[in-house]
PDB file of N, CA and C in Angstrom:
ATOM      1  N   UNK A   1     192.460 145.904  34.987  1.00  0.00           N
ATOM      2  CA  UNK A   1     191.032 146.024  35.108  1.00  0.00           C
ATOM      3  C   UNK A   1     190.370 144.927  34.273  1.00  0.00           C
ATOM      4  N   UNK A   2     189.359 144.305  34.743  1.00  0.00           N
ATOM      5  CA  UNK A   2     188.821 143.379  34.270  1.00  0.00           C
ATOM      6  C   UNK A   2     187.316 144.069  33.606  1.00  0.00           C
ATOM      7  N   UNK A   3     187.438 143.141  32.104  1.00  0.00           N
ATOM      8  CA  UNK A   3     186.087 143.118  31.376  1.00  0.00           C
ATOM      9  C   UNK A   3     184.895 142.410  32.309  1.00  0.00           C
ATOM     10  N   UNK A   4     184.945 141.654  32.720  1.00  0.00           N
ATOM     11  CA  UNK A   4     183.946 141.085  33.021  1.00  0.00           C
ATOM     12  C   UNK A   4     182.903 141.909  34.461  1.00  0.00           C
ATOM     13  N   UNK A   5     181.788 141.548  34.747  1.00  0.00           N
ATOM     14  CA  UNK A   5     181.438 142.214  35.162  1.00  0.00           C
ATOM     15  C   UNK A   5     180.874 141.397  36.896  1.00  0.00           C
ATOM     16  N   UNK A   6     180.779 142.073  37.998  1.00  0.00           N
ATOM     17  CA  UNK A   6     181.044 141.925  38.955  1.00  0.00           C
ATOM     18  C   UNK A   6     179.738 141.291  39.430  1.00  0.00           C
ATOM     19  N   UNK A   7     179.646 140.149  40.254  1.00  0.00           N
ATOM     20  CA  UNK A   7     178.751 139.330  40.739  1.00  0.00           C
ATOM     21  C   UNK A   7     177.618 139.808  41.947  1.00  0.00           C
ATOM     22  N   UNK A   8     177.088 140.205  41.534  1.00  0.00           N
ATOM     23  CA  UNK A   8     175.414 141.129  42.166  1.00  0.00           C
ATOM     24  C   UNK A   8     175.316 140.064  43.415  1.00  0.00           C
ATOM     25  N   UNK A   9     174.837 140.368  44.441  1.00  0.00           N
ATOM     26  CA  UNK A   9     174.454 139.862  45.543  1.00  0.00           C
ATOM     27  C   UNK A   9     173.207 139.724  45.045  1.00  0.00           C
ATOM     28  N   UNK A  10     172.264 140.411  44.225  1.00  0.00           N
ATOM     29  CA  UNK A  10     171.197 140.314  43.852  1.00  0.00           C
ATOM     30  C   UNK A  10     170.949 139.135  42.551  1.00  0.00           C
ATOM     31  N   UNK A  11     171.947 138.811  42.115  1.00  0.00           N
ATOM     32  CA  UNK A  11     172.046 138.071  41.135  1.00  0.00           C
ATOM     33  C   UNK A  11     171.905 136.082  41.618  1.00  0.00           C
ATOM     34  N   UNK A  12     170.446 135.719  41.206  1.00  0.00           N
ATOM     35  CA  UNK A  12     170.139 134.206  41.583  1.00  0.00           C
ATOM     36  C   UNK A  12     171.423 132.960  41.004  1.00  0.00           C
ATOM     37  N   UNK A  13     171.564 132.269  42.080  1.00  0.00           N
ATOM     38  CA  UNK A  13     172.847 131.241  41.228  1.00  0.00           C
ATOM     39  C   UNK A  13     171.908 130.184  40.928  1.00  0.00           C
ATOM     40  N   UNK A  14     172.360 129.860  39.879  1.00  0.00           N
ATOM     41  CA  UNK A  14     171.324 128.945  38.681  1.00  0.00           C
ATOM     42  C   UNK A  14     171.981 127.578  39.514  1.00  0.00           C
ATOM     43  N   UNK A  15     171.113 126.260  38.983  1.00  0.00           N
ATOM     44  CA  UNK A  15     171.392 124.940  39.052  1.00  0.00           C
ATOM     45  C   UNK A  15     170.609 124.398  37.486  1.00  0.00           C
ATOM     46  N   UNK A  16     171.122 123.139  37.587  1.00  0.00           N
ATOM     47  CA  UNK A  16     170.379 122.397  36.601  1.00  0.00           C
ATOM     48  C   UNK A  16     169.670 121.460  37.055  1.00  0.00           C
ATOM     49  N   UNK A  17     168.574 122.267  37.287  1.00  0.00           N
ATOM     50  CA  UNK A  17     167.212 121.413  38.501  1.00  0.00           C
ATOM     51  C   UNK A  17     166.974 119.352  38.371  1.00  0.00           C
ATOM     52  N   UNK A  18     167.613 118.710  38.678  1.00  0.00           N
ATOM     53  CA  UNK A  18     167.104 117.681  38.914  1.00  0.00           C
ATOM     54  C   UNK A  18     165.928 117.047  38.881  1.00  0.00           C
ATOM     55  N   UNK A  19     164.804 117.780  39.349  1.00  0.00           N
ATOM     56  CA  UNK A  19     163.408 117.666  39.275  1.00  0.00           C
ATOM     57  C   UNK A  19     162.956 118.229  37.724  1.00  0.00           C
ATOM     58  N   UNK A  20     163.120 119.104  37.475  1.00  0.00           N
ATOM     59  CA  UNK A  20     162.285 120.095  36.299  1.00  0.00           C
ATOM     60  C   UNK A  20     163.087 120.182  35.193  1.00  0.00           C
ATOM     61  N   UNK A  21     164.163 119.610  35.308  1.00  0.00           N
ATOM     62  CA  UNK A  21     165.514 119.436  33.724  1.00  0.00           C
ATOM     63  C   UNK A  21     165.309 120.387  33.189  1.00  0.00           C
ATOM     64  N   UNK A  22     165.614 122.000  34.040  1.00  0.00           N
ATOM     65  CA  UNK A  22     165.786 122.724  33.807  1.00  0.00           C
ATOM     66  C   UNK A  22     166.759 123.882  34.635  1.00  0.00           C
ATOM     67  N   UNK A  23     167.325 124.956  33.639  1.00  0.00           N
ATOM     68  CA  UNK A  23     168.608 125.608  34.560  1.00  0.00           C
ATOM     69  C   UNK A  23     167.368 126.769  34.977  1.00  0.00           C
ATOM     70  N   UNK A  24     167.192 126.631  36.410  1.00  0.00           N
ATOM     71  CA  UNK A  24     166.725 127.788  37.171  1.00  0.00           C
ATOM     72  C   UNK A  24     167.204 128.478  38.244  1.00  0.00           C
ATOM     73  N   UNK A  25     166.883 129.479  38.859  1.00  0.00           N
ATOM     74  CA  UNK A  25     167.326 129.772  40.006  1.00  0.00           C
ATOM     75  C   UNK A  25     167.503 128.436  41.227  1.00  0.00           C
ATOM     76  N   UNK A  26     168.488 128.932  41.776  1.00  0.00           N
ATOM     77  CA  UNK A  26     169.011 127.728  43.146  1.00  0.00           C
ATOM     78  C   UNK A  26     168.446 128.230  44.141  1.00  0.00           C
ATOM     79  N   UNK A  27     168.772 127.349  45.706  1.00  0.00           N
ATOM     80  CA  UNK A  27     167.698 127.412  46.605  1.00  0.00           C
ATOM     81  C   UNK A  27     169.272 128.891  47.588  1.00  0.00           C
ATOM     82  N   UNK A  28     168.893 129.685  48.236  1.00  0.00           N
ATOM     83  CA  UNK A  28     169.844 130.448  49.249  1.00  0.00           C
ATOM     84  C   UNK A  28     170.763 129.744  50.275  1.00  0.00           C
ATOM     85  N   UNK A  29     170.513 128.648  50.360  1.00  0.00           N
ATOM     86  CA  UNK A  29     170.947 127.831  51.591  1.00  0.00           C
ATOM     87  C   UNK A  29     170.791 126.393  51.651  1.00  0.00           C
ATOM     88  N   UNK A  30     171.294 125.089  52.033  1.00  0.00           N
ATOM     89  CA  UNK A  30     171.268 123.921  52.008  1.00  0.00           C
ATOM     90  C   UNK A  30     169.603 124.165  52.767  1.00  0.00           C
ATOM     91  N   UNK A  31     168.657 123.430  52.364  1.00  0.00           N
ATOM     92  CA  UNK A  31     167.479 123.352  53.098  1.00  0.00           C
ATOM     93  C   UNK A  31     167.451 122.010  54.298  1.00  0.00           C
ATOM     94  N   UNK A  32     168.418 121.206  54.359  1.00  0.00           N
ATOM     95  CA  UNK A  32     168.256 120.154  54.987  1.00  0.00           C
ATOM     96  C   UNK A  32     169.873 119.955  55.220  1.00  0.00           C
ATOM     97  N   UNK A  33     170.081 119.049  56.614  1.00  0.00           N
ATOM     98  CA  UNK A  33     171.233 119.435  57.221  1.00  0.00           C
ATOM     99  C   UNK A  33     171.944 118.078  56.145  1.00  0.00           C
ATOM    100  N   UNK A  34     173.512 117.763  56.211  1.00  0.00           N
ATOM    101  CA  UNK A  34     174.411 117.018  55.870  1.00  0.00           C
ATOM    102  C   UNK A  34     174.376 116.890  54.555  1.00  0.00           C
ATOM    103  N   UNK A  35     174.686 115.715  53.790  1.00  0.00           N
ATOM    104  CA  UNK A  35     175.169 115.655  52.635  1.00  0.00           C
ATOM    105  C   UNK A  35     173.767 115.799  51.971  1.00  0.00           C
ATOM    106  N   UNK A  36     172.891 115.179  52.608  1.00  0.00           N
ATOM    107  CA  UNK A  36     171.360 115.415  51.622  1.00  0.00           C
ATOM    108  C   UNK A  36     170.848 117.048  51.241  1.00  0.00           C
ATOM    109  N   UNK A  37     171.554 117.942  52.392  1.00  0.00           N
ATOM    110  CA  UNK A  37     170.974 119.197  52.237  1.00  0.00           C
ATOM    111  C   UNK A  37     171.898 119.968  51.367  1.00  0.00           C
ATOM    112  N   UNK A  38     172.913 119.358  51.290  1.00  0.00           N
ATOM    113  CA  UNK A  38     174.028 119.930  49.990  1.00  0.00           C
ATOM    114  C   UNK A  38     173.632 119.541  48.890  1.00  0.00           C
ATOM    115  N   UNK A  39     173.916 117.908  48.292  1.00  0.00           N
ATOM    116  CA  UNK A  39     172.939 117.739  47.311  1.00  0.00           C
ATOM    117  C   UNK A  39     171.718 118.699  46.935  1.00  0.00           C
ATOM    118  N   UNK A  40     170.965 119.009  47.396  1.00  0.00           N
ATOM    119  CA  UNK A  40     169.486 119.237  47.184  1.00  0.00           C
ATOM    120  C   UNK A  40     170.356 120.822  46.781  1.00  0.00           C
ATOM    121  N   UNK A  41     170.931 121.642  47.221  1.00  0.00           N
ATOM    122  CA  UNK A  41     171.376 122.387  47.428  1.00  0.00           C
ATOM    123  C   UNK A  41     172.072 122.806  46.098  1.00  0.00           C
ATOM    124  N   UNK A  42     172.882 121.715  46.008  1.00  0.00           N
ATOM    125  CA  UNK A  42     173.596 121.817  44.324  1.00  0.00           C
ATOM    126  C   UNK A  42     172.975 121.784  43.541  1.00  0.00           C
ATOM    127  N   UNK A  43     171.785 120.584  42.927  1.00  0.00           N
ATOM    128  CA  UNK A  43     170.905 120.334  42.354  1.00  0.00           C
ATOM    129  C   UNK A  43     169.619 120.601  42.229  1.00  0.00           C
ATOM    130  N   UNK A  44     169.291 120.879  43.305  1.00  0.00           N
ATOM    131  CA  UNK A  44     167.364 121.236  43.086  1.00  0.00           C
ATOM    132  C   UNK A  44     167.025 122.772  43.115  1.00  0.00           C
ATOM    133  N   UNK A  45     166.425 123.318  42.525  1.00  0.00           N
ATOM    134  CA  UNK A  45     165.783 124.835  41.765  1.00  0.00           C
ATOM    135  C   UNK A  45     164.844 125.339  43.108  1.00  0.00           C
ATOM    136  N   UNK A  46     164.625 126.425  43.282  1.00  0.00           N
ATOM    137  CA  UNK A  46     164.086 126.928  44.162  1.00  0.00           C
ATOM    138  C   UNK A  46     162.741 126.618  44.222  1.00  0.00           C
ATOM    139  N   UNK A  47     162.491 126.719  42.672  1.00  0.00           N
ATOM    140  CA  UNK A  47     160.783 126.392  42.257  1.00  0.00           C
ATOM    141  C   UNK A  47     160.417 124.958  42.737  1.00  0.00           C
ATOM    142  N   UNK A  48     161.420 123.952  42.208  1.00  0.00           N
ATOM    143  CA  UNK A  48     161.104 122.277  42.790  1.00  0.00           C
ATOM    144  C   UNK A  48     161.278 122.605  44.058  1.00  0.00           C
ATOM    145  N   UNK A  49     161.783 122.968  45.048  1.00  0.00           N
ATOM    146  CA  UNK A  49     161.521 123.038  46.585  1.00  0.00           C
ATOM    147  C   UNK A  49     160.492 123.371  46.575  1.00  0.00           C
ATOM    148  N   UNK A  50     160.068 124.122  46.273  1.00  0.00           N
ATOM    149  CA  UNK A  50     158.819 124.758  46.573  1.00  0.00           C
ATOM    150  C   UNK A  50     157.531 123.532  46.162  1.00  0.00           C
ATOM    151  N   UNK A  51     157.826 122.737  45.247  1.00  0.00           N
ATOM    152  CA  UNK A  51     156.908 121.814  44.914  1.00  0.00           C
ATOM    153  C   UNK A  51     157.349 120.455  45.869  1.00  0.00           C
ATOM    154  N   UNK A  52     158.388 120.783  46.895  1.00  0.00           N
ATOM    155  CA  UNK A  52     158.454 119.364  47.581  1.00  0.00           C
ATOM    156  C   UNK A  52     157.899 120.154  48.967  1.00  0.00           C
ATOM    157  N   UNK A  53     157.884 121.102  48.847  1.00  0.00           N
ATOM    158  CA  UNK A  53     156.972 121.966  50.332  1.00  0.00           C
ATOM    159  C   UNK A  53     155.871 121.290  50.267  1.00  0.00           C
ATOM    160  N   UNK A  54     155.236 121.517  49.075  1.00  0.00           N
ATOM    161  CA  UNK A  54     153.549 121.318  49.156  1.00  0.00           C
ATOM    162  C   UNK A  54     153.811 119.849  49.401  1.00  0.00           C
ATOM    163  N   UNK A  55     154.096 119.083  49.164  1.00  0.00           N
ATOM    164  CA  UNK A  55     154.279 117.532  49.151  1.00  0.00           C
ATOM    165  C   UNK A  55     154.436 117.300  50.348  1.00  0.00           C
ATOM    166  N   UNK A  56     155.454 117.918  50.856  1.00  0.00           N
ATOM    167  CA  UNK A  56     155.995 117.410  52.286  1.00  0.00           C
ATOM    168  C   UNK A  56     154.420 117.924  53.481  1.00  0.00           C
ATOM    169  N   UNK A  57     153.535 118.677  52.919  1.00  0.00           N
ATOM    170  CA  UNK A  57     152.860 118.790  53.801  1.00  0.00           C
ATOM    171  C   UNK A  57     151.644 117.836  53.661  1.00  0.00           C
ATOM    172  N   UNK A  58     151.500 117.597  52.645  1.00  0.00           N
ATOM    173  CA  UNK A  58     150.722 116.488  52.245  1.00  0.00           C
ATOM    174  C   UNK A  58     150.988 114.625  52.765  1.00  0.00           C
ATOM    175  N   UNK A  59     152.276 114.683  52.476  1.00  0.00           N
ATOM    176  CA  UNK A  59     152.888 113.544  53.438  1.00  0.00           C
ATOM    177  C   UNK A  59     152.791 113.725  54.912  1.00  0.00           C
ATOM    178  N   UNK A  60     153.328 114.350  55.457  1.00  0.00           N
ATOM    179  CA  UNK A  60     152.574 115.117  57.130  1.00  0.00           C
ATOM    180  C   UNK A  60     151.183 114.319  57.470  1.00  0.00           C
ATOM    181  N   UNK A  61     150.438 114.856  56.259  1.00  0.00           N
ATOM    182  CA  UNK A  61     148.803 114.927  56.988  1.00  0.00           C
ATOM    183  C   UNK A  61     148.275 113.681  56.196  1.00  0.00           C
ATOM    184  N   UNK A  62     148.594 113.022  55.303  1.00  0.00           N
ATOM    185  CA  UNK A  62     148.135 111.547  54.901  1.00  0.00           C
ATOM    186  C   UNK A  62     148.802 110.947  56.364  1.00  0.00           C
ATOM    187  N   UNK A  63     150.028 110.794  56.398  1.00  0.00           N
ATOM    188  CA  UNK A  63     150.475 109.932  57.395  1.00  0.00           C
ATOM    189  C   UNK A  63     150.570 110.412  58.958  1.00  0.00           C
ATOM    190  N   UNK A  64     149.940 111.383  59.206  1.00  0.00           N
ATOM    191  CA  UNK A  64     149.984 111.833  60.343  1.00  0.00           C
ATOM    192  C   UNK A  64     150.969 111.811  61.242  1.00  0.00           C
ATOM    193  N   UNK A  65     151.922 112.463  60.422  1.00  0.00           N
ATOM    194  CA  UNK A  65     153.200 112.443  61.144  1.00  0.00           C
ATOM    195  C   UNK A  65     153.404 113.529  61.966  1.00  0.00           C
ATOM    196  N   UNK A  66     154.469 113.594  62.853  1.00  0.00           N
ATOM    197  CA  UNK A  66     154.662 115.076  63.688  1.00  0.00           C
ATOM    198  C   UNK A  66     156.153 115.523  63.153  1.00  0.00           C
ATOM    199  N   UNK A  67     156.322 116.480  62.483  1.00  0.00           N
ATOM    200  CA  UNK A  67     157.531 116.361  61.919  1.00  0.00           C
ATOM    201  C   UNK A  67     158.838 116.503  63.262  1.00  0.00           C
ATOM    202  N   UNK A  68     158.452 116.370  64.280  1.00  0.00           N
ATOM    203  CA  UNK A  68     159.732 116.578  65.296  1.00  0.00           C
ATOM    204  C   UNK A  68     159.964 115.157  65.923  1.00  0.00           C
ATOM    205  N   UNK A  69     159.347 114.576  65.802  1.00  0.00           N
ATOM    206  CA  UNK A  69     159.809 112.919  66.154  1.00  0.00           C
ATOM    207  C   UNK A  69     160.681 112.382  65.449  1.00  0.00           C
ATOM    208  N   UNK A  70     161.411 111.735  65.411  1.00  0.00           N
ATOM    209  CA  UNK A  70     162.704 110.722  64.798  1.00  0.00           C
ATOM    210  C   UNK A  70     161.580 110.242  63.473  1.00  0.00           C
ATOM    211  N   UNK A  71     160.784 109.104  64.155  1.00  0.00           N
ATOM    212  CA  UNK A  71     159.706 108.475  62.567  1.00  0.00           C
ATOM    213  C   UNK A  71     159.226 109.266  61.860  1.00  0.00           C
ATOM    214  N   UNK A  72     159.098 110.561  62.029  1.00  0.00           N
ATOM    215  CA  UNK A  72     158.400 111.716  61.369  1.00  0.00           C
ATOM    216  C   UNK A  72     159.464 112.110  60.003  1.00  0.00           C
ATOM    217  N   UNK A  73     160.524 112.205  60.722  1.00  0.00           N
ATOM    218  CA  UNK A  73     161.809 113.125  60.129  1.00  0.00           C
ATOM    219  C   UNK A  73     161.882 111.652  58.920  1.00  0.00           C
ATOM    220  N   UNK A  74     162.680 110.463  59.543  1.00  0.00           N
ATOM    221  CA  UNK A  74     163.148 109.903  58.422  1.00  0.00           C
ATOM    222  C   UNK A  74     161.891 109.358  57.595  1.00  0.00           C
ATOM    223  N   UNK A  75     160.718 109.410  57.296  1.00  0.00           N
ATOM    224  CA  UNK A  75     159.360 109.096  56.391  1.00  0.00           C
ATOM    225  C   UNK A  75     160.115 110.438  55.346  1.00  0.00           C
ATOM    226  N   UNK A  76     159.915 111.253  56.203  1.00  0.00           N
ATOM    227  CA  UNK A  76     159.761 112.759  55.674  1.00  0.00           C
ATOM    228  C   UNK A  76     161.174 112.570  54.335  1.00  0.00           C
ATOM    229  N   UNK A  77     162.769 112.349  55.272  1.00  0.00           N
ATOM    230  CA  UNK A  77     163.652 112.273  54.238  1.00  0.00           C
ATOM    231  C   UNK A  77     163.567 111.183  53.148  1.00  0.00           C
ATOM    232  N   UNK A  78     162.794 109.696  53.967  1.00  0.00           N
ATOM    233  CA  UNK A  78     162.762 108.637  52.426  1.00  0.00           C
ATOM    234  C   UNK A  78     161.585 109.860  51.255  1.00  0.00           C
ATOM    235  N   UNK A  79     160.901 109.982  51.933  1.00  0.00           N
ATOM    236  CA  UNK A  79     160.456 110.686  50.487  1.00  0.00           C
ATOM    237  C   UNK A  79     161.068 111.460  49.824  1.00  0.00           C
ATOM    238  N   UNK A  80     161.664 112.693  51.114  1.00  0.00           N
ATOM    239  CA  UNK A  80     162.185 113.630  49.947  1.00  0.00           C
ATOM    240  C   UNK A  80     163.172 113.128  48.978  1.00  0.00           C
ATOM    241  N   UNK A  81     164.169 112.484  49.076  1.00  0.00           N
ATOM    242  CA  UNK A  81     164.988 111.519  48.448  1.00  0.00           C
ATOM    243  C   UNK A  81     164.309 110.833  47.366  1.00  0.00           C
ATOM    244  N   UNK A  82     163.304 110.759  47.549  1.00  0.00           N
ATOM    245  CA  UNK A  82     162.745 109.628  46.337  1.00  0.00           C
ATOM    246  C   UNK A  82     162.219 110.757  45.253  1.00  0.00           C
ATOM    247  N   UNK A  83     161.143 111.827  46.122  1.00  0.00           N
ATOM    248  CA  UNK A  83     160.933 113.111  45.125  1.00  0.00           C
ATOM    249  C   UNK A  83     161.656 113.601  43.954  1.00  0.00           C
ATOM    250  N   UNK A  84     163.318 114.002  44.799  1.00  0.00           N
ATOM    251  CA  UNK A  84     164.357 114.490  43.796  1.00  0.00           C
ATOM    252  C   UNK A  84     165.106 113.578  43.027  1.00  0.00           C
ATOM    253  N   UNK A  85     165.367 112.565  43.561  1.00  0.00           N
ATOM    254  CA  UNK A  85     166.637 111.587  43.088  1.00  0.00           C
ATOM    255  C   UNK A  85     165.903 110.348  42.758  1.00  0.00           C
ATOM    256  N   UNK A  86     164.752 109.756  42.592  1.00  0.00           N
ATOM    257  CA  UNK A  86     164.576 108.587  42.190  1.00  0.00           C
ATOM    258  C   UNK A  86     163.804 109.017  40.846  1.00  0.00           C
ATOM    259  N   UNK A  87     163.376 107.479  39.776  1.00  0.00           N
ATOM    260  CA  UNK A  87     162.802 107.896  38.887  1.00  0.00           C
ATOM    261  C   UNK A  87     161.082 108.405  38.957  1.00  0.00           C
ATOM    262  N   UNK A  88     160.272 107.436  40.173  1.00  0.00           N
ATOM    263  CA  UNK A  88     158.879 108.451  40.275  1.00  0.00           C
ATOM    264  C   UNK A  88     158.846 108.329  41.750  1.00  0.00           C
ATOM    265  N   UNK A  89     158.187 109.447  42.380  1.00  0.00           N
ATOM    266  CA  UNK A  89     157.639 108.978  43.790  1.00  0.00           C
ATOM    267  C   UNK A  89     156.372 108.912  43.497  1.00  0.00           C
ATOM    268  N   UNK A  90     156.287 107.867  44.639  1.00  0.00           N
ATOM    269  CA  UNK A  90     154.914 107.111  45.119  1.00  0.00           C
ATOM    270  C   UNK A  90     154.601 107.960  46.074  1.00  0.00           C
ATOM    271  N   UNK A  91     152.891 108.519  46.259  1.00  0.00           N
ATOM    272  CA  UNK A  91     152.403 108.975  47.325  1.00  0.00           C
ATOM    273  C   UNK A  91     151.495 108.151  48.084  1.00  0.00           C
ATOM    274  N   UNK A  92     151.015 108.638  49.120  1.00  0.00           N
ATOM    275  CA  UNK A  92     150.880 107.899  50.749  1.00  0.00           C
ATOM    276  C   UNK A  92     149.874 107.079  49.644  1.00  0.00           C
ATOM    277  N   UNK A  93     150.025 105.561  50.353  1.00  0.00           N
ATOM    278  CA  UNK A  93     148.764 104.743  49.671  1.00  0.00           C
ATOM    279  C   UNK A  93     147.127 105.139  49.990  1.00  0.00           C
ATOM    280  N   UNK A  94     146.366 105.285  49.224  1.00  0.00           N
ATOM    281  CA  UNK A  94     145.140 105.755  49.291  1.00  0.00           C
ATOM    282  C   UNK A  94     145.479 106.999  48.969  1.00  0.00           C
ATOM    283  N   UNK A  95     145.992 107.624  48.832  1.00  0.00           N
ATOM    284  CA  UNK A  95     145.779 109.229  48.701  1.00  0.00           C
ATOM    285  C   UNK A  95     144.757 109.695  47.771  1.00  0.00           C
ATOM    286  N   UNK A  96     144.061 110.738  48.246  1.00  0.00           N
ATOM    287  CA  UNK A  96     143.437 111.372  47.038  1.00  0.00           C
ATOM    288  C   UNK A  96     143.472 112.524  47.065  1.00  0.00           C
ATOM    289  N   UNK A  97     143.985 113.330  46.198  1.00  0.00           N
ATOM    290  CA  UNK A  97     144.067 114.611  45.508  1.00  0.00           C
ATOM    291  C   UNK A  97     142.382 115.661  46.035  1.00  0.00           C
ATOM    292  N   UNK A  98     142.897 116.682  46.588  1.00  0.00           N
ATOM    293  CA  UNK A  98     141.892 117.734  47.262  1.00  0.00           C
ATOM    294  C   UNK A  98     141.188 117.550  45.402  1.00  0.00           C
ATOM    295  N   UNK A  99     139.775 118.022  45.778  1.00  0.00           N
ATOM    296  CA  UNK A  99     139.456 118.551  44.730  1.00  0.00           C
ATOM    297  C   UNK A  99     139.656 119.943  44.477  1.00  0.00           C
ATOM    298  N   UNK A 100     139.614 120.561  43.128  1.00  0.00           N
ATOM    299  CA  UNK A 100     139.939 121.776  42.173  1.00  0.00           C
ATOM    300  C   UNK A 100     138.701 122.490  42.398  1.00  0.00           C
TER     301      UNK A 100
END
């Protein structure tokens, strides 16, 4: 019989968020197909998805993209890529922030 104690289906599997350099809950599922959606998967926190949601919709509607077209999709992945894994992303040129 083992001390240790048995792994909850309810229990969140942590990462060490990439975005937020912090250990938080992980995302349930690769969010994006192939090696990028594993990555993101290993590395990015449920909470930073959630902050590349809002982004990704913001990129959408600066650039008026349709996210089901081919040019839509790869805009969509150079950013997300740059979001998590580069040192800053750049948003759409001109952008301006909704007001508060």
């Amino acid at each position: 019989m083992s001390d240790a104690a048995p792994s909850s289906p309810a229990t969140p599997r942590i990462v060490h968020c990439v975005k937020l350099h912090e250990d938080l809950p992980g995302l349930d599922a690769p969010p994006w197909p192939g090696e990028i959606g594993q990555r993101i998967y290993a590395q990015v926190s449920a909470k930073a998805w959630k902050l590349w949601e809002d982004r990704q919709k913001m990129i959408l509607n600066e650039y008026r993209l349709l996210p089901w077209q081919k040019e839509g999709q790869e805009l969509i992945l150079k950013h997300l890529e740059e979001f998590f894994f580069a040192e800053s992303a750049a948003l759409p040129p001109g952008y301006v922030p909704p007001a508060q």
